[in-house]
Protein backbone atom coordinates (compact mmCIF):
# COMPACT_ATOMS: atom_id res chain seq x y z
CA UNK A 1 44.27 153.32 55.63
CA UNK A 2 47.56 155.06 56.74
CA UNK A 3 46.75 158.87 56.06
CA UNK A 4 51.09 159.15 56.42
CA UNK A 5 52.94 159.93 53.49
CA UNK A 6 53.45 156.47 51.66
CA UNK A 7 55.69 155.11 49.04
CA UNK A 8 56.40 152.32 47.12
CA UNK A 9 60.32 151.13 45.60
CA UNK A 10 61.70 149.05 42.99
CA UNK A 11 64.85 148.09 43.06
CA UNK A 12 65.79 146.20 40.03
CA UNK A 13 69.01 144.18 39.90
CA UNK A 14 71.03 141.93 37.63
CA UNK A 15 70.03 138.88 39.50
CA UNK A 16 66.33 139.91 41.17
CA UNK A 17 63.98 142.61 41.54
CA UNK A 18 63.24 143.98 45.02
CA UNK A 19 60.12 145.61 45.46
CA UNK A 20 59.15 147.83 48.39
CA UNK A 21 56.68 149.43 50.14
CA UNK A 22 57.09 152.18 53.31
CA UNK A 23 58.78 155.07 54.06
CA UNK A 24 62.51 153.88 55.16
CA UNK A 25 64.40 151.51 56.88
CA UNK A 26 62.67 151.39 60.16
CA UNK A 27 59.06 150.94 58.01
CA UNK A 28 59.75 148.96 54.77
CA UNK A 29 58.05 146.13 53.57
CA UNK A 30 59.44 144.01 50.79
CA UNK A 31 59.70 141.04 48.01
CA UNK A 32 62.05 139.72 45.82
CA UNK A 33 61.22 138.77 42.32
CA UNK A 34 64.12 136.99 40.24
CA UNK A 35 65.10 139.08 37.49
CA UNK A 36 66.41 136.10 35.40
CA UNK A 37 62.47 135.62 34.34
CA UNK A 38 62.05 138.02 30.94
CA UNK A 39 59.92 141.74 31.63
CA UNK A 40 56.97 139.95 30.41
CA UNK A 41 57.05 137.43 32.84
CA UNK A 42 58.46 139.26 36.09
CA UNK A 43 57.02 143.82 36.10
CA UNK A 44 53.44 142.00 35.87
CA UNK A 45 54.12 140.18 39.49
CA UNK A 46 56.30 143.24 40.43
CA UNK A 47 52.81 145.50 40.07
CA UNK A 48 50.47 142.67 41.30
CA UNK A 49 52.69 142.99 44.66
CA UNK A 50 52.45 146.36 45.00
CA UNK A 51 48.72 146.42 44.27
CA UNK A 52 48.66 144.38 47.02
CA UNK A 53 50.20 146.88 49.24
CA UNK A 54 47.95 150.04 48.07
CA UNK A 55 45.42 147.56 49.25
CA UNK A 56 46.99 146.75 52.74
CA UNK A 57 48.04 150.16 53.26
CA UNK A 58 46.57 152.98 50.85
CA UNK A 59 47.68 154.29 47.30
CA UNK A 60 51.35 155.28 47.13
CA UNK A 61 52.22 158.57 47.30
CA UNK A 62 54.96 158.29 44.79
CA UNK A 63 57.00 155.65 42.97
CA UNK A 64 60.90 155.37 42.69
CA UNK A 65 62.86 152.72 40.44
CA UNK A 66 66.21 152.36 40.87
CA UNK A 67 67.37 150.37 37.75
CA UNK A 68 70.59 148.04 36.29
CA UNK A 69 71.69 149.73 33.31
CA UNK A 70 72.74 150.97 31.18
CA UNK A 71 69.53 153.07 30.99
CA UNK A 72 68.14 155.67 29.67
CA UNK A 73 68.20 159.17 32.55
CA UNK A 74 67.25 162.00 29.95
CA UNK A 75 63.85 163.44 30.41
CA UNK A 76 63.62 164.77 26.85
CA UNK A 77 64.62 161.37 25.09
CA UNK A 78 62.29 159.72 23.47
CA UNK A 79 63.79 156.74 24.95
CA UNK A 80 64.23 157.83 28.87
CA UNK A 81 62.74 155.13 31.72
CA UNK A 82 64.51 152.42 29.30
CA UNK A 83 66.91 149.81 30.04
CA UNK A 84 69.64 150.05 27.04
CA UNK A 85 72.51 147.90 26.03
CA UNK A 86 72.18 145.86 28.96
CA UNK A 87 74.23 142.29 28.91
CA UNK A 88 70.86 140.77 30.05
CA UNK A 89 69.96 140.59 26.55
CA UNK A 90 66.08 139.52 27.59
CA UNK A 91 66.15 142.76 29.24
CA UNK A 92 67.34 145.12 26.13
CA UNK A 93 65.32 147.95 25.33
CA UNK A 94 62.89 147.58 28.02
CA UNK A 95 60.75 150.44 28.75
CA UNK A 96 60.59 150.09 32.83
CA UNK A 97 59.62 153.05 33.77
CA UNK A 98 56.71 153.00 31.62
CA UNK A 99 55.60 149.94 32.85
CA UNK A 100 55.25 151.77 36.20
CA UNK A 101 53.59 154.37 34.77
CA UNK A 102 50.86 152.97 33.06
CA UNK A 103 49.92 150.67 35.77
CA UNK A 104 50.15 153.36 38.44
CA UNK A 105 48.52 156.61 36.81
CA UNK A 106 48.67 159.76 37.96
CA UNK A 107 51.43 159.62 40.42
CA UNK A 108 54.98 160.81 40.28
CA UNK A 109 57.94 158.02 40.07
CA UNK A 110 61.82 159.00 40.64
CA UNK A 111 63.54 156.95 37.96
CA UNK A 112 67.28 156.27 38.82
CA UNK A 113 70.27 153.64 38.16
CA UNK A 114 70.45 150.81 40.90
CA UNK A 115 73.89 152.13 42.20
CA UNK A 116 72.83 155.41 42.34
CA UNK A 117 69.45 154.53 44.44
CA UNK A 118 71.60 152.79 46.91
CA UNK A 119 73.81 155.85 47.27
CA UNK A 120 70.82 157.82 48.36
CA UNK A 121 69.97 155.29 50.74
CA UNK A 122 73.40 155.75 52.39
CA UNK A 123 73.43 159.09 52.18
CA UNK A 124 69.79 159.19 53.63
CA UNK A 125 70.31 156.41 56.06
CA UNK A 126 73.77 154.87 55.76
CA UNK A 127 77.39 154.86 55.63
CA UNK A 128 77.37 158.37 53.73
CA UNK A 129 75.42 160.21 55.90
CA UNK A 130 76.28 164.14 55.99
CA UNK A 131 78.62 163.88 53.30
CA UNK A 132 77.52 165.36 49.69
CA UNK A 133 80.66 164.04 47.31
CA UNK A 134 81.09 159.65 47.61
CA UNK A 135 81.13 156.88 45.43
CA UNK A 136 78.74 153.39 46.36
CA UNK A 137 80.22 150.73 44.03
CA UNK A 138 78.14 147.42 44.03
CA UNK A 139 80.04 144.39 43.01
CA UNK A 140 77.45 141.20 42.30
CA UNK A 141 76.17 139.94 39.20
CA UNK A 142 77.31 143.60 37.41
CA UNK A 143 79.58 145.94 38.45
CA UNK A 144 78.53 149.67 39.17
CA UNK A 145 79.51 152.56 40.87
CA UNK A 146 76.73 155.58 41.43
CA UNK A 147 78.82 158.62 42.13
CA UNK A 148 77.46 161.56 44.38
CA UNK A 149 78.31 164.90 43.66
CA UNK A 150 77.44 168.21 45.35
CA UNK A 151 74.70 166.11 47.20
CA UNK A 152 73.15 164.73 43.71
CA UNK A 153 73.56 161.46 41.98
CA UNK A 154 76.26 162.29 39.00
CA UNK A 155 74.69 161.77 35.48
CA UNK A 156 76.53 163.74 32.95
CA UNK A 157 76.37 162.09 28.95
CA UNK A 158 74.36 159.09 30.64
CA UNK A 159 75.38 157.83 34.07
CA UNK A 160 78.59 156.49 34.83
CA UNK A 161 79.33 152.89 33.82
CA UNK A 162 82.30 152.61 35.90
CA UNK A 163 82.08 148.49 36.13
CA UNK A 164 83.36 149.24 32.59
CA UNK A 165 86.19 150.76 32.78
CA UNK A 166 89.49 149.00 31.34
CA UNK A 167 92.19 148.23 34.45
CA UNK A 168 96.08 146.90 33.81
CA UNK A 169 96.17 143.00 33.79
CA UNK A 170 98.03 141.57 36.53
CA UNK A 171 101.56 139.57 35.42
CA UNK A 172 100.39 135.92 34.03
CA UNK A 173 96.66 136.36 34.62
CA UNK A 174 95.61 134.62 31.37
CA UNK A 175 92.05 135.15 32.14
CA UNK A 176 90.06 136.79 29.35
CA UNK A 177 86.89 138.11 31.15
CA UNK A 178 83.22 137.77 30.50
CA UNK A 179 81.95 140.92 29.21
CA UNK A 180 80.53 140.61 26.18
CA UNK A 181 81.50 144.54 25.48
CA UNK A 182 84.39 144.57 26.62
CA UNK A 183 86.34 141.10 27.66
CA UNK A 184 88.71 142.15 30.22
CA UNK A 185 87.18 145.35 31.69
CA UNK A 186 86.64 145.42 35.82
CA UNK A 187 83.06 144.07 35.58
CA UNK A 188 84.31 140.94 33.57
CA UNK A 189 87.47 140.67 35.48
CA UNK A 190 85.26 141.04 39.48
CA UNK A 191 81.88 140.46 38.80
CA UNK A 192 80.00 137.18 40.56
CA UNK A 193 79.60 135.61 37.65
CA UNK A 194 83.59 136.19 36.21
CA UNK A 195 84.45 134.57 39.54
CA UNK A 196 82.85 131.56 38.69
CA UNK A 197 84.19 131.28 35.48
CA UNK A 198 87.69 131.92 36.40
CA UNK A 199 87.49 129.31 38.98
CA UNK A 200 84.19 126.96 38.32
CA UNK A 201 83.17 127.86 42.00
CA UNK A 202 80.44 130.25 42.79
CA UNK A 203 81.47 133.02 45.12
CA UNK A 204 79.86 132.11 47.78
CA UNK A 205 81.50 128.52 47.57
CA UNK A 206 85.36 129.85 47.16
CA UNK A 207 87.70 129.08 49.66
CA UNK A 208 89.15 131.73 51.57
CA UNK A 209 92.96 131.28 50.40
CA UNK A 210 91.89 130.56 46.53
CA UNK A 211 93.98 133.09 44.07
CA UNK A 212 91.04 134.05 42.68
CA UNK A 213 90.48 136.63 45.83
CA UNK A 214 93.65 138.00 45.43
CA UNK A 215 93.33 138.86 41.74
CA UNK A 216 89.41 139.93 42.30
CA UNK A 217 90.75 142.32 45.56
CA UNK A 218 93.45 143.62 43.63
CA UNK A 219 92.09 144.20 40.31
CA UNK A 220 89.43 146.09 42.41
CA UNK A 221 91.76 147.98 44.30
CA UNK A 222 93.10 149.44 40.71
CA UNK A 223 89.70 150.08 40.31
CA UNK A 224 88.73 152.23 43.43
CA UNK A 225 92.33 154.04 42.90
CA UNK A 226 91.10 155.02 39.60
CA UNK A 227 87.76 156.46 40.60
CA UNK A 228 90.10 158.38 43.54
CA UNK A 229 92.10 160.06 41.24
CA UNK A 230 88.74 160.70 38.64
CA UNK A 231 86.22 162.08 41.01
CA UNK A 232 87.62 162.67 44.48
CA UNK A 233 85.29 161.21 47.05
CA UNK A 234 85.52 161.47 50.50
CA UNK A 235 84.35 158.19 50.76
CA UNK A 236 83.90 154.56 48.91
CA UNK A 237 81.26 152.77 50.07
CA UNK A 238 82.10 148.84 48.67
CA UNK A 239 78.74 146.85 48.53
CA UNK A 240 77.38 143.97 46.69
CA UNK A 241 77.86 140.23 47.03
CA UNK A 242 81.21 139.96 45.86
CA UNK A 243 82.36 141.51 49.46
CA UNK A 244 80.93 139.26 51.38
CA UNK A 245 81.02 136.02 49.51
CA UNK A 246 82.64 132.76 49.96
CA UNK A 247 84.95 131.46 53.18
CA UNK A 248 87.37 134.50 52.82
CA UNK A 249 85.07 137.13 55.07
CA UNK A 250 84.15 140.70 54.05
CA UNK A 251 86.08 142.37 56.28
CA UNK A 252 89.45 140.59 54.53
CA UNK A 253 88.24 141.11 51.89
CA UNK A 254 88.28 144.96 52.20
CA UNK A 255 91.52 145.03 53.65
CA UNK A 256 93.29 143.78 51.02
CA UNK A 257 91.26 146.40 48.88
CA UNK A 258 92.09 148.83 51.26
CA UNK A 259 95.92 147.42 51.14
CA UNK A 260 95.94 147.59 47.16
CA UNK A 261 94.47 151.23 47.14
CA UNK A 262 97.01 153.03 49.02
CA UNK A 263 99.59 150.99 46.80
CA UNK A 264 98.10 152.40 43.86
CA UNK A 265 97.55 156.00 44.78
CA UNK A 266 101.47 155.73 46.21
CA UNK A 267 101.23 158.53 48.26
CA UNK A 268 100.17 161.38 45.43
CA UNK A 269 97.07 162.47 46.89
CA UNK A 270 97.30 163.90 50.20
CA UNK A 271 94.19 164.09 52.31
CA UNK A 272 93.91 162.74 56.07
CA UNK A 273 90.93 160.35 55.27
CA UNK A 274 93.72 158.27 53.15
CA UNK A 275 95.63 158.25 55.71
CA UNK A 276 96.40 155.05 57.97
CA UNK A 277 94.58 151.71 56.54
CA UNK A 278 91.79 153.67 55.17
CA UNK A 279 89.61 151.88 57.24
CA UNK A 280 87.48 154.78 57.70
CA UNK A 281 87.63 155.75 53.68
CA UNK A 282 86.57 152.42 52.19
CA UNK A 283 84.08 151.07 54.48
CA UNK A 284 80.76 148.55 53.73
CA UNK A 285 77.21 149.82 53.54
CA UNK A 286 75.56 150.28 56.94
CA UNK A 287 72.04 149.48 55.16
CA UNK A 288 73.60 146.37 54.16
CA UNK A 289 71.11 144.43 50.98
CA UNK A 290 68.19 147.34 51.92
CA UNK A 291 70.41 150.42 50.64
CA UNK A 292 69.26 149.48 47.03
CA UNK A 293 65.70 149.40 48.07
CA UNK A 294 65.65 152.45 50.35
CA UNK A 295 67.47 154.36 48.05
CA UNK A 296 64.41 153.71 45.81
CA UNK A 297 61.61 155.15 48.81
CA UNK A 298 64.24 158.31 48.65
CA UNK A 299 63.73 158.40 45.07
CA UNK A 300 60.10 158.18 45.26
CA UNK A 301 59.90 160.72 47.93
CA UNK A 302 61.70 163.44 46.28
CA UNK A 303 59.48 163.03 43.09
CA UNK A 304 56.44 163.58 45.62
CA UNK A 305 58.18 166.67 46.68
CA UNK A 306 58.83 167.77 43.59
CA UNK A 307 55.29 167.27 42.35
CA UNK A 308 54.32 169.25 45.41
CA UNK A 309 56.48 172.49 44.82
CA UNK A 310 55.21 172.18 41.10
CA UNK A 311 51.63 172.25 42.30
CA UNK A 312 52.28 174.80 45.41
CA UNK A 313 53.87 177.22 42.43
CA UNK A 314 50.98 177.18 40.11
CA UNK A 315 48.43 177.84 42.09
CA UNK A 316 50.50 180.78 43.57
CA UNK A 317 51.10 181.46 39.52
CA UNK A 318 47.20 181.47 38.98
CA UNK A 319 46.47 183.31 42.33
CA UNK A 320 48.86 186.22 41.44
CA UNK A 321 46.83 186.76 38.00
């Protein structure tokens, strides 16, 4: 038994669900799950796992999900912990965070998006650290963004959705996109899966000098320019397995992001980080695949703390009666 403070993570993606156990990078313990498989197949094996690890290690401290969305963030919906309209239509509706809770009673669980979990683990850990106001943007399966402001994950109406937003076509790209919202929107323009229906080639399997990484950098670049001008980071942290598919190479990749950026912006904003070839304003995630997953132990640790400043004030409550 490890008398340490403990926790366990779930990062749940479009394509499979990571689940942790540990306290950060240097101690983590995981498993992937595919998330293909319905709820009713895959959150039983998700718990069994981490059962598994309370019994290895002792119980968990604390729990922290960071989920694909959209989902539900409000604490006085009848509907938060849920998965929404989600384009994983198996996955609709899905109460995950009360799947968590009822199989692991009487412990607090941080419940965030997925993007937003691995901008913690950045910030924590990563290519953020020190810095209070950046964007992570995951491009894989989905496209999402989790924006940090003031040194907390942005929420607002919901969360943002920014692999939704609409971008300007590109001269005599015919392609219609693959989002069933939305056709043509970034997310079914970039995403893994609109890559391989543009081109019948997975990502990972594209040549290096196919079009379809010029359009996919580009159209991301408008992207990125857009969420400059919207929310001002001081950095863009560009993850996911988009980046670093296929025979082109990540770091090309992000320079012709970085190239189509500063094209976009044209000069309005004047800051020294966009100065130069931005290489040090657009830059990958240190934590590489594990920011997701440690970004759900920072979840889970701050819901410990918070539990613990609850309890510390009510007993000072009682004690001052």
């Amino acid at each position: 038994m490890n008398d340490m403070p403990f926790f366990g993570g779930i990062e749940a993606g479009g394509t499979k669900i990571v689940c942790a156990s540990g306290t950060g990078p240097e101690d983590i313990h995981r498993a992937e799950f595919p998330s293909g498989d319905v709820p009713e197949t895959v959150l039983p094996s998700v718990i069994g796992w981490l059962r598994g690890e309370e019994h290895r290690r002792g119980p968990f401290r604390a729990l922290g999900i960071g989920s694909f969305g959209p989902v539900d963030l409000s604490p006085l919906s009848p509907s938060y912990g849920r998965i929404t309209t989600t384009p994983k239509e198996g996955w609709r509706y899905t109460d995950i965070l009360g799947a968590f809770r009822r199989a692991f009673p009487g412990i607090p669980i941080g419940f965030d998006t997925d993007v937003n979990a691995a901008a913690l683990g950045e910030r924590r850990w990563g290519a953020a650290r020190g810095l209070d106001d950046f964007v992570y943007i995951t491009m894989g399966t989905g496209i999402g963004a989790g924006a940090m402001a003031g040194g907390s994950p942005l929420h607002g109406l919901v969360h943002p959705e920014a692999g939704h937003i609409r971008i300007p076509r590109l001269p005599g790209d015919a392609f219609p996109g693959i989002c069933p919202f939305h056709g043509d929107c970034w997310e079914g323009l970039c995403s893994g899966p609109a890559i391989r229906k543009r081109t019948g080639i997975p990502a990972e399997d594209l040549p290096g000098d196919h079009e379809a990484w010029i359009l996919t950098a580009r159209y991301t670049a408008l992207a990125v320019a857009n969420l400059v001008c919207t929310l001002s980071p001081r950095r863009v942290i560009l993850g996911g397995s988009v980046p670093r598919a296929g025979l082109l190479g990540r770091e090309r990749f992000l320079a012709m992001v970085r190239g189509g950026v500063r094209e976009a912006l044209g000069g309005y904003i004047s800051a020294p980080e966009l100065s130069g070839d931005l290489s040090g304003y657009i830059l990958p995630p240190l934590l590489e695949e594990n920011a997701g997953i440690c970004g759900a132990l920072v979840l889970a640790r701050e819901a410990w703390d918070k539990d613990r400043r609850h309890e510390t004030a009510s007993r000072e409550d009682i004690s001052s009666r």
